[in-house]
PDB file of N, CA and C in Angstrom:
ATOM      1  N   UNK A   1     -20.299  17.819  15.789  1.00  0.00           N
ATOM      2  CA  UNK A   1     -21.116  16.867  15.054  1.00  0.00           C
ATOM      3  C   UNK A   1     -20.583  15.456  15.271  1.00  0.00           C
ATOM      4  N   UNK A   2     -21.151  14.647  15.483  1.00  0.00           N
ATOM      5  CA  UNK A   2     -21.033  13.171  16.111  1.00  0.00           C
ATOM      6  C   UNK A   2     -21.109  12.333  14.017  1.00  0.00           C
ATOM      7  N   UNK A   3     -20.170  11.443  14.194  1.00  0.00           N
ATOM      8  CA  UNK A   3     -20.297  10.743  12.539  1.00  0.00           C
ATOM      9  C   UNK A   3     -20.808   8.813  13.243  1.00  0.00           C
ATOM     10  N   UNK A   4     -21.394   8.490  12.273  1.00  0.00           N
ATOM     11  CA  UNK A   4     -22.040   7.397  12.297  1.00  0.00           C
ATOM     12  C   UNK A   4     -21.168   6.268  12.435  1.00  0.00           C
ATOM     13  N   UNK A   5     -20.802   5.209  13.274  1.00  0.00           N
ATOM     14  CA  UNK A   5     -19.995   4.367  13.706  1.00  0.00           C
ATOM     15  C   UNK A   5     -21.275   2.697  12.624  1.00  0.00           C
ATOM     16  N   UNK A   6     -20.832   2.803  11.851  1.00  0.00           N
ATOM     17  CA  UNK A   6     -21.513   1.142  11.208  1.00  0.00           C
ATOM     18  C   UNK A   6     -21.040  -0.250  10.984  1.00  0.00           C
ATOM     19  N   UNK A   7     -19.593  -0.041  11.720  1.00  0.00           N
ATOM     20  CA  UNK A   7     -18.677  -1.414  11.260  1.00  0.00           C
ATOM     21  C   UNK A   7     -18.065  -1.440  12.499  1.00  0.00           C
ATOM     22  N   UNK A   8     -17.376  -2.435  12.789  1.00  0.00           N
ATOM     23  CA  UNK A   8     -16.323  -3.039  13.730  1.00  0.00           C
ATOM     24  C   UNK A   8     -15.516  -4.102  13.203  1.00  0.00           C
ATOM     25  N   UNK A   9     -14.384  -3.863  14.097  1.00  0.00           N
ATOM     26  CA  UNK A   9     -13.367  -5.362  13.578  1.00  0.00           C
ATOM     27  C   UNK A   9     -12.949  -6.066  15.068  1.00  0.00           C
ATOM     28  N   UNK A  10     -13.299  -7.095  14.861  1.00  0.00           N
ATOM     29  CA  UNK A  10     -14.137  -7.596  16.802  1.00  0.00           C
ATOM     30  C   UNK A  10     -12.159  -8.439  16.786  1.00  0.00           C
ATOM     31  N   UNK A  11     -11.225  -8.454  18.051  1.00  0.00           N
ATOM     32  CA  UNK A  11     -10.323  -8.912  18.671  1.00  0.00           C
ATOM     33  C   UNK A  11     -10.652 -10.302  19.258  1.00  0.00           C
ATOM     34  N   UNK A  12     -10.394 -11.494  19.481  1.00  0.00           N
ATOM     35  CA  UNK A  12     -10.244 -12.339  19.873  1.00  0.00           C
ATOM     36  C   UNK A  12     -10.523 -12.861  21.004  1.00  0.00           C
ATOM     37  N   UNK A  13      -9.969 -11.874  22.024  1.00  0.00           N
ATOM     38  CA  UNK A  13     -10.074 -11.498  23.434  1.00  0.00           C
ATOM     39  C   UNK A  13     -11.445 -11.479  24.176  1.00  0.00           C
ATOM     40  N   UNK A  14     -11.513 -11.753  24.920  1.00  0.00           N
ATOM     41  CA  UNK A  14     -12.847 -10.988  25.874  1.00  0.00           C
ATOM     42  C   UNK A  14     -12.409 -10.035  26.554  1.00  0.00           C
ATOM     43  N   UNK A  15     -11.750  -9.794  27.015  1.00  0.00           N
ATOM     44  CA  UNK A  15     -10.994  -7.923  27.498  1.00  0.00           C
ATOM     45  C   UNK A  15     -11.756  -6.964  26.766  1.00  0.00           C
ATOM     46  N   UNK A  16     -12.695  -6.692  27.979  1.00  0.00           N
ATOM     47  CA  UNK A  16     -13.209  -5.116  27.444  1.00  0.00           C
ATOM     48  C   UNK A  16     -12.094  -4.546  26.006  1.00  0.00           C
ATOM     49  N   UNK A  17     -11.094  -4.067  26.504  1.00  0.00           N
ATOM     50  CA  UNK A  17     -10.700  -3.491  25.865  1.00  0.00           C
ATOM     51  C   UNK A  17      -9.903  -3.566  24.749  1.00  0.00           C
ATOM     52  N   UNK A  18     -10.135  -5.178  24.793  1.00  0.00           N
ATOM     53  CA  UNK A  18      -9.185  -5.876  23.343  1.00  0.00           C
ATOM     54  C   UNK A  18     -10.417  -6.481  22.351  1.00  0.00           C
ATOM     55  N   UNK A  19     -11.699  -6.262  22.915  1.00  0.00           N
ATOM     56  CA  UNK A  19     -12.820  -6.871  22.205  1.00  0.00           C
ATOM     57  C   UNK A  19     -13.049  -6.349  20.414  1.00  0.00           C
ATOM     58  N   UNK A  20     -12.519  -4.712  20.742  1.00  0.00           N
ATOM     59  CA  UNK A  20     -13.031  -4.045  19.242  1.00  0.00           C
ATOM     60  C   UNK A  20     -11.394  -3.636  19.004  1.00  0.00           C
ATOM     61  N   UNK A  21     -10.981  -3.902  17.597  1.00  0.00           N
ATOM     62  CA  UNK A  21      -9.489  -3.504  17.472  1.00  0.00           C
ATOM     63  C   UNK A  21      -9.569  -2.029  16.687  1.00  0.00           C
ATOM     64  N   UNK A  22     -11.056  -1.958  15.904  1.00  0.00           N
ATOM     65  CA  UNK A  22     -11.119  -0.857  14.676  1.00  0.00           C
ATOM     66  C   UNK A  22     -12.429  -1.047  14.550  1.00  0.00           C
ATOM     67  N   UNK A  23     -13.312   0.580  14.371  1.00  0.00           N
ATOM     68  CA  UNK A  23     -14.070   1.019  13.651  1.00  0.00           C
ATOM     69  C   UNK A  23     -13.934   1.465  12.584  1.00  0.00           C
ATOM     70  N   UNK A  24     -15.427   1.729  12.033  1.00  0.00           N
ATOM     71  CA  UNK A  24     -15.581   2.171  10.268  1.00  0.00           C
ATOM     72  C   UNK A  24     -17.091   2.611  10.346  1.00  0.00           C
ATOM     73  N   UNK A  25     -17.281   3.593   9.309  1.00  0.00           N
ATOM     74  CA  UNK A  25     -18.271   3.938   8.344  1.00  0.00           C
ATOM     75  C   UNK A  25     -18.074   4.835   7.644  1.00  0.00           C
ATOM     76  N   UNK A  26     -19.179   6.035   7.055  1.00  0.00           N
ATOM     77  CA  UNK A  26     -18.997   6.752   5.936  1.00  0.00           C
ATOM     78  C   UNK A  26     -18.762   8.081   6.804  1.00  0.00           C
ATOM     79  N   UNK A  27     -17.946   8.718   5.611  1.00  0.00           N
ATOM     80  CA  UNK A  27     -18.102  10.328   6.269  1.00  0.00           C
ATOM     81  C   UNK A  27     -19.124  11.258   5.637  1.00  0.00           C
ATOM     82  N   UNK A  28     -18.847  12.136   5.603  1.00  0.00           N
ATOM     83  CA  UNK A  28     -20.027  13.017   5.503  1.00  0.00           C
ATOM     84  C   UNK A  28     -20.660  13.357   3.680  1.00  0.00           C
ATOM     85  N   UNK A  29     -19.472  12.410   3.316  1.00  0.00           N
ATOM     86  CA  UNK A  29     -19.547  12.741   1.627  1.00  0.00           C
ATOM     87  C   UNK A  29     -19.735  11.431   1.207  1.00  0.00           C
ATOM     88  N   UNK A  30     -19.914  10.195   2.352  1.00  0.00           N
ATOM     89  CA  UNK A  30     -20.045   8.993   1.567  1.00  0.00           C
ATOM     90  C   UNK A  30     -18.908   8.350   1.392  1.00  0.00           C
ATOM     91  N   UNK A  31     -17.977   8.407   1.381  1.00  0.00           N
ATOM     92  CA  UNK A  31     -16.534   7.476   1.174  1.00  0.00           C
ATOM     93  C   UNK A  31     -15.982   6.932   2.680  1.00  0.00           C
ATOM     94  N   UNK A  32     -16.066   5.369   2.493  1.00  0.00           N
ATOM     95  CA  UNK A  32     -15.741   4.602   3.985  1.00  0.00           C
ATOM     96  C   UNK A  32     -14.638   4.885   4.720  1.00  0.00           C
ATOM     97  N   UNK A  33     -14.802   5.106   5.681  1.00  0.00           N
ATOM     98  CA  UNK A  33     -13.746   5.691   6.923  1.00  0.00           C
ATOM     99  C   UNK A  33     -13.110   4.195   7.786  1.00  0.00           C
ATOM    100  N   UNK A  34     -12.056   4.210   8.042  1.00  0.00           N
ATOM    101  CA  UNK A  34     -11.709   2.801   8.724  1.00  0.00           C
ATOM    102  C   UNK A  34     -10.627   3.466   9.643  1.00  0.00           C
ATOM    103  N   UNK A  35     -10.682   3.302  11.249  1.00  0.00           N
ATOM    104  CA  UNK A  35      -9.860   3.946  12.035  1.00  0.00           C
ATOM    105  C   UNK A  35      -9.239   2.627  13.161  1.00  0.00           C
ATOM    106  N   UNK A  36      -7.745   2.235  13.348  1.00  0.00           N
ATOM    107  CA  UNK A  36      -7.688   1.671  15.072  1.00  0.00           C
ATOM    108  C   UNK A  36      -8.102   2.232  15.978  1.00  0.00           C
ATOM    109  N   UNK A  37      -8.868   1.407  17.163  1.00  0.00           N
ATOM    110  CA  UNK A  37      -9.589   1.997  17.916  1.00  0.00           C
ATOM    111  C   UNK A  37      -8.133   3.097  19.473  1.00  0.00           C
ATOM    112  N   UNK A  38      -7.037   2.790  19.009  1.00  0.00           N
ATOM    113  CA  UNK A  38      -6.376   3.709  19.675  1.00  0.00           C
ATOM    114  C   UNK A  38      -6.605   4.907  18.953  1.00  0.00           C
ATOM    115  N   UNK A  39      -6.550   5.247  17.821  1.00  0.00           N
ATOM    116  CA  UNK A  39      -6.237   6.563  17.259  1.00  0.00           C
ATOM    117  C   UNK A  39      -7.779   7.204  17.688  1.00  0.00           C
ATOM    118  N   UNK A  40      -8.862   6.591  17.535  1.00  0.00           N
ATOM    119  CA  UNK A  40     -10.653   6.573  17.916  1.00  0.00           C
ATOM    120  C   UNK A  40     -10.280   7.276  19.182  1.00  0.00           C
ATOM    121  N   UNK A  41      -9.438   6.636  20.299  1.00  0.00           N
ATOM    122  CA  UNK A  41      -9.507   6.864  21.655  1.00  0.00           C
ATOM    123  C   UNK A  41      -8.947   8.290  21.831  1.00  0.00           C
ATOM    124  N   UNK A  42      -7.934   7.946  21.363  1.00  0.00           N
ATOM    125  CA  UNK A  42      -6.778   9.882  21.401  1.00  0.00           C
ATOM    126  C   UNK A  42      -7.840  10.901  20.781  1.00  0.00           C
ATOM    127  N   UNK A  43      -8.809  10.690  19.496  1.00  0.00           N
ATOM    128  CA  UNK A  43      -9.647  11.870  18.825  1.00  0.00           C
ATOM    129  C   UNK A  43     -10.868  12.193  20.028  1.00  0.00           C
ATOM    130  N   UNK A  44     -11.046  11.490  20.656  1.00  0.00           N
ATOM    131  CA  UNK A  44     -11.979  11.588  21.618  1.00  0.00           C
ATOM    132  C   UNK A  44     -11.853  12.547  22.677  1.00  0.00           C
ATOM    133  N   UNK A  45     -10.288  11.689  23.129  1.00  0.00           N
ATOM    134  CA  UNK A  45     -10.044  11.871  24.534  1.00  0.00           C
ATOM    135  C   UNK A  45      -9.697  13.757  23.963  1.00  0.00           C
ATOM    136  N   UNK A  46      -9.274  14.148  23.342  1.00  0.00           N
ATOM    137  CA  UNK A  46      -8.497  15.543  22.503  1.00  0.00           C
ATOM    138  C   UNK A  46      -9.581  16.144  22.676  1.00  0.00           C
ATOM    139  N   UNK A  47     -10.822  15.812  22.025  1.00  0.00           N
ATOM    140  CA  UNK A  47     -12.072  16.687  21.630  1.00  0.00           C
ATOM    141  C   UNK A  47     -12.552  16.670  20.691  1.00  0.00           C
ATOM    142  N   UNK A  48     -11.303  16.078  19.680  1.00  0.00           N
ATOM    143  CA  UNK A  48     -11.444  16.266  18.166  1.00  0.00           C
ATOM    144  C   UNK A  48     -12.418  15.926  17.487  1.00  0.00           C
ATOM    145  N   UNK A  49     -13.247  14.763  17.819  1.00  0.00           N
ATOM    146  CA  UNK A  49     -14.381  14.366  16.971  1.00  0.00           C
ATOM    147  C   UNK A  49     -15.374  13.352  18.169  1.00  0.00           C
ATOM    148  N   UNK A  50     -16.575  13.233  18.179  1.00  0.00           N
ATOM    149  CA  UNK A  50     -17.635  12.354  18.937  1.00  0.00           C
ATOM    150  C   UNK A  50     -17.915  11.605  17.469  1.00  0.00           C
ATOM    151  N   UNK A  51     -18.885  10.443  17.841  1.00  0.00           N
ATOM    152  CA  UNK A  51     -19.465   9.137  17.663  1.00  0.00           C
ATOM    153  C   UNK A  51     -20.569   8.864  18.208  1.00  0.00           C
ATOM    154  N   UNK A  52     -21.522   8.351  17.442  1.00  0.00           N
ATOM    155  CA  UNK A  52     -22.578   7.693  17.915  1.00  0.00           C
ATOM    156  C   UNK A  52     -22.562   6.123  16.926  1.00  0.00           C
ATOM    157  N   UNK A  53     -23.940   5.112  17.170  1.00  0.00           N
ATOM    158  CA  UNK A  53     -23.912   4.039  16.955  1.00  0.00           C
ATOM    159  C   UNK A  53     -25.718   4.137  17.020  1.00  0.00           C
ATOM    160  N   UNK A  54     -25.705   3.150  15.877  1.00  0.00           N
ATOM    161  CA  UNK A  54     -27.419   2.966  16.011  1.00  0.00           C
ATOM    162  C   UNK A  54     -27.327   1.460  16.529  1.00  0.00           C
ATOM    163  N   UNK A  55     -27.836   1.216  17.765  1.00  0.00           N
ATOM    164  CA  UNK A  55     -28.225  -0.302  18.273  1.00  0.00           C
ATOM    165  C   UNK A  55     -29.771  -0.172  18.650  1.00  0.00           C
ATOM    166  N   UNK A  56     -30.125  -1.603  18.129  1.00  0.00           N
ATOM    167  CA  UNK A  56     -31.477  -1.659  18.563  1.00  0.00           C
ATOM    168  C   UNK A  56     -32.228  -0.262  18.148  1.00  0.00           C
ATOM    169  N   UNK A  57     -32.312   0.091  16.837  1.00  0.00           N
ATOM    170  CA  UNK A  57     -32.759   1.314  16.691  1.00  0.00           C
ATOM    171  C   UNK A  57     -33.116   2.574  17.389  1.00  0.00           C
ATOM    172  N   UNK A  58     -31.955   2.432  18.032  1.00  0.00           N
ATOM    173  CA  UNK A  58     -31.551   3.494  18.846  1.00  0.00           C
ATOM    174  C   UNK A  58     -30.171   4.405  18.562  1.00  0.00           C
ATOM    175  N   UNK A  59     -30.101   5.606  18.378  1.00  0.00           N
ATOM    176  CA  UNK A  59     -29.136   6.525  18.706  1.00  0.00           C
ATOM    177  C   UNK A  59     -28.270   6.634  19.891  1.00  0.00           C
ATOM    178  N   UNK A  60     -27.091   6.080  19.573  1.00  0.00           N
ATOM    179  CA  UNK A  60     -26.365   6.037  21.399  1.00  0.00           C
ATOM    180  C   UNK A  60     -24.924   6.514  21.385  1.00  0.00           C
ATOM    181  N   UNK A  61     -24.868   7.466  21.778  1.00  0.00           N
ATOM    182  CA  UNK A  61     -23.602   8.304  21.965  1.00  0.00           C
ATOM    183  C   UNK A  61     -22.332   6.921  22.064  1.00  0.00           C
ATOM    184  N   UNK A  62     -20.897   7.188  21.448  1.00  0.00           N
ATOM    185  CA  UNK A  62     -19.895   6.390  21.865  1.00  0.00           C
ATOM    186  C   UNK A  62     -19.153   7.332  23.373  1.00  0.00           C
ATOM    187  N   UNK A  63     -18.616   6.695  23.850  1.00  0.00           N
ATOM    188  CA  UNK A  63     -17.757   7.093  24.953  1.00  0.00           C
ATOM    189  C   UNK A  63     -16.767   6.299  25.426  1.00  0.00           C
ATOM    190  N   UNK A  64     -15.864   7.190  26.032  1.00  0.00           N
ATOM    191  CA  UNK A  64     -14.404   6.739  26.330  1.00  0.00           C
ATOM    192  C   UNK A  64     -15.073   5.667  27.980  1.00  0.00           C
ATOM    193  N   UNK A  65     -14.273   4.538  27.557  1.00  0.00           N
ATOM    194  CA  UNK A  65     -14.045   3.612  29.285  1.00  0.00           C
ATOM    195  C   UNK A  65     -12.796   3.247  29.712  1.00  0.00           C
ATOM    196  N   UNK A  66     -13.121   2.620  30.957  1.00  0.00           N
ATOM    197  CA  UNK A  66     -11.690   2.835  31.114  1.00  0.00           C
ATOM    198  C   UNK A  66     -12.016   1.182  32.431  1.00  0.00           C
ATOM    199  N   UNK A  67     -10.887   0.157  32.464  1.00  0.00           N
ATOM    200  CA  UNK A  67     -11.057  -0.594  32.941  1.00  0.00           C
ATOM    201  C   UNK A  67     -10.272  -0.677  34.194  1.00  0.00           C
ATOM    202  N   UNK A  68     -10.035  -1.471  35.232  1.00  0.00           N
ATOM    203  CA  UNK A  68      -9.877  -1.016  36.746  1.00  0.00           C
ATOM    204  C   UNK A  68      -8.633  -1.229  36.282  1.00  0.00           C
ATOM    205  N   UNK A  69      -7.647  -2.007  35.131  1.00  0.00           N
ATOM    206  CA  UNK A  69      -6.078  -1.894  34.831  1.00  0.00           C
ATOM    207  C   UNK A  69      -6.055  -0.543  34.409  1.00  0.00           C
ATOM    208  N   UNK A  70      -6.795   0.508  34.158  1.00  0.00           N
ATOM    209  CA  UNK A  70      -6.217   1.587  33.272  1.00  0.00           C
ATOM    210  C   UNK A  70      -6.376   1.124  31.770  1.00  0.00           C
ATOM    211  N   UNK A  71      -6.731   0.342  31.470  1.00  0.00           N
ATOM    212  CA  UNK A  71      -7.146   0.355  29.880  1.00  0.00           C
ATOM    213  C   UNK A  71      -8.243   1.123  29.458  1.00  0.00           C
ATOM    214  N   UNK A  72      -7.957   1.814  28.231  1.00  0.00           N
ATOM    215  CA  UNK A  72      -8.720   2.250  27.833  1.00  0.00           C
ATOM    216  C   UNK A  72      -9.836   2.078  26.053  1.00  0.00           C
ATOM    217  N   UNK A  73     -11.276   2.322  26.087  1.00  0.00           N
ATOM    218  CA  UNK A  73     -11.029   1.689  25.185  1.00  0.00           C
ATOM    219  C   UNK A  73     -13.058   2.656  24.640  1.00  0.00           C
ATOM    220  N   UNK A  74     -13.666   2.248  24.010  1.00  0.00           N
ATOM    221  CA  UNK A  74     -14.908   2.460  23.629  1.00  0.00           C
ATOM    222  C   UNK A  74     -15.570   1.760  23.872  1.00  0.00           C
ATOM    223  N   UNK A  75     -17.373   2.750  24.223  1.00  0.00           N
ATOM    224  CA  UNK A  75     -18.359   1.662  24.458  1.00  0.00           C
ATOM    225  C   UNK A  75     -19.616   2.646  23.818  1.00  0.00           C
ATOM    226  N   UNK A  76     -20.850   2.010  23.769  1.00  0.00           N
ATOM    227  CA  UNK A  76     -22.281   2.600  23.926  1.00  0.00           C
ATOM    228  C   UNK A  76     -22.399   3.137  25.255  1.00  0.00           C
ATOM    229  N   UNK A  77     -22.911   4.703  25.403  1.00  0.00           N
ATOM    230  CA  UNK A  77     -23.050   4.711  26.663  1.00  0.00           C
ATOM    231  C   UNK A  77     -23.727   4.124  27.007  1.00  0.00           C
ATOM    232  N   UNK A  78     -24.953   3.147  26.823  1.00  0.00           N
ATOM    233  CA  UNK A  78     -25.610   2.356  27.829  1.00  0.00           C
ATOM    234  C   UNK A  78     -24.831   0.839  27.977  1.00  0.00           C
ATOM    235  N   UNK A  79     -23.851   0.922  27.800  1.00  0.00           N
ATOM    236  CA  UNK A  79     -23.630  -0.347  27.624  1.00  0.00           C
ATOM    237  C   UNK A  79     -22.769  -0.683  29.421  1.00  0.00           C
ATOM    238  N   UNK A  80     -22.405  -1.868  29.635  1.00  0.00           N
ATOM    239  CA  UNK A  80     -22.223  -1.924  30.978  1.00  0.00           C
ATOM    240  C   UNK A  80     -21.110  -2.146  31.228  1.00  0.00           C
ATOM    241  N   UNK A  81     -20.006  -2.803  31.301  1.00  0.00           N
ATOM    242  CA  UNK A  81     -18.516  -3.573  31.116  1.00  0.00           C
ATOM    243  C   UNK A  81     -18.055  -3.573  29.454  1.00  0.00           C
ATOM    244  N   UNK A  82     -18.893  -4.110  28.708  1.00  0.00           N
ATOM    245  CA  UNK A  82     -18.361  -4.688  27.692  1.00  0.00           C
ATOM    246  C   UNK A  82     -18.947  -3.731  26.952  1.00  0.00           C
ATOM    247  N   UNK A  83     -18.303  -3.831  25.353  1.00  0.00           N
ATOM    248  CA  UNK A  83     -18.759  -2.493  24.296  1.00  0.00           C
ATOM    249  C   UNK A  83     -19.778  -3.154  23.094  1.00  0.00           C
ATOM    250  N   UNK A  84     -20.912  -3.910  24.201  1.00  0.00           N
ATOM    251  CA  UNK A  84     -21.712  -4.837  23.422  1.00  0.00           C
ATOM    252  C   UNK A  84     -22.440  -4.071  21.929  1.00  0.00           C
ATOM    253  N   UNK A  85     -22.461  -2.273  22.155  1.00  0.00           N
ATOM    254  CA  UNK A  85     -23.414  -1.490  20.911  1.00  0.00           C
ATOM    255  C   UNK A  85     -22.185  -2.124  19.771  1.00  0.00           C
ATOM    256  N   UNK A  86     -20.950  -1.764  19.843  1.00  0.00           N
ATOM    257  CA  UNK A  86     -19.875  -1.925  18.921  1.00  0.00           C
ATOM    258  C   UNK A  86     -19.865  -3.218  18.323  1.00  0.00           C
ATOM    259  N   UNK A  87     -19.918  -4.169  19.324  1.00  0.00           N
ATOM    260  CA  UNK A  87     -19.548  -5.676  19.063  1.00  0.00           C
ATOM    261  C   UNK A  87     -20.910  -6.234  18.077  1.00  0.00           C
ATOM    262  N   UNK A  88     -22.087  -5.695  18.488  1.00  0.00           N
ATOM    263  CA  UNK A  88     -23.224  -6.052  17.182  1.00  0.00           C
ATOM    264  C   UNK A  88     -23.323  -5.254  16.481  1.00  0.00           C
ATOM    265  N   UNK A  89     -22.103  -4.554  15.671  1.00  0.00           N
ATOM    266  CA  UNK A  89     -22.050  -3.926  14.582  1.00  0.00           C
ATOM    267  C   UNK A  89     -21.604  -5.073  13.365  1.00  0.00           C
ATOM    268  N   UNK A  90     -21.909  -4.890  12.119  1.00  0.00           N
ATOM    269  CA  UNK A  90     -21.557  -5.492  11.141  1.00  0.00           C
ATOM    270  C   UNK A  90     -20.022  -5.558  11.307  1.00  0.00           C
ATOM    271  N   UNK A  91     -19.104  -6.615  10.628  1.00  0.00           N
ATOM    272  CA  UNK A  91     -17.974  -6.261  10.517  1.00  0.00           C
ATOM    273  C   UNK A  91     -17.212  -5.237   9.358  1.00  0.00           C
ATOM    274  N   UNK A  92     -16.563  -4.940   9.740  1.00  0.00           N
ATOM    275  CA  UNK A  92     -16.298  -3.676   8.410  1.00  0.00           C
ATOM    276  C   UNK A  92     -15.256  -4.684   7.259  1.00  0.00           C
ATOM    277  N   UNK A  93     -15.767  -4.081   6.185  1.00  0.00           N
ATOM    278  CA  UNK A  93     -14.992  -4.923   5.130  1.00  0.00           C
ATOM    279  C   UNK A  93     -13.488  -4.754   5.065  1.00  0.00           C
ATOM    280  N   UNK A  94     -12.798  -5.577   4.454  1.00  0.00           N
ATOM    281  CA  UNK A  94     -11.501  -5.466   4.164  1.00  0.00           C
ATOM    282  C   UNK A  94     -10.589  -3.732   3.570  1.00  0.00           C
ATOM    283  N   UNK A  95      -9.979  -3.452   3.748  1.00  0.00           N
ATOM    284  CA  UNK A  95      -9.303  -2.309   2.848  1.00  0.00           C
ATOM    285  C   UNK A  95      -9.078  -2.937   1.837  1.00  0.00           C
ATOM    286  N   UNK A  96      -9.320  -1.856   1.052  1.00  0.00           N
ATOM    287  CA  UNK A  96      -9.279  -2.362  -0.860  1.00  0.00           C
ATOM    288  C   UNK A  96      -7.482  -1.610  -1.010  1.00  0.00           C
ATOM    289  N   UNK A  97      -6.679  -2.548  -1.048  1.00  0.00           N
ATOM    290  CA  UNK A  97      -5.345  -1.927  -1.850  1.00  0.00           C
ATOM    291  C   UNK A  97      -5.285  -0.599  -2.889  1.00  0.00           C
ATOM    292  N   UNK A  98      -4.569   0.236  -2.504  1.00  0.00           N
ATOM    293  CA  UNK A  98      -4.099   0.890  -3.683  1.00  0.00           C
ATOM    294  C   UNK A  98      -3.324   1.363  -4.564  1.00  0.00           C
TER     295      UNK A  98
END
């Protein structure tokens, strides 16, 4: 089962792979999920869990990329170089302390 990707926390960089530092949204019960996009990359690359993204009201699988240094990082599969589905995601809110 693929979980709903609705937030990003956009990097500074233009580097493919420094563009998104962390995703977020809800899990399956409703309580916000907030992950670095390394730990995103390892659950992937493992098997452990898929992602999708609604852009342009569209359903679009996430997937692992990989840049001609060997970086690695997430994109929309339609997306081309850059992880433009991610990057026009809302930003995800702050963590609330606890």
């Amino acid at each position: 089962m693929s979980e709903l990707i609705s937030c990003s926390r956009k990097g500074t960089s233009n580097l493919p792979h420094e563009r998104i530092t962390a995703l977020g949204g809800l899990d399956d019960i409703g309580k916000p999920w907030l992950m670095e996009l390394d730990l995103l990359v390892a659950m992937l690359k493992r098997g452990m869990h898929s992602w999708k993204v609604i852009h342009q009201g569209i359903e679009v699988n996430v997937v692992l990329a990989v840049t001609q240094n060997g970086h690695e990082y997430l994109k929309g599969e339609n997306d081309d170089g850059q992880p433009e589905c991610l990057l026009s995601l809302p930003d995800c809110p702050p963590r609330k302390k606890s």
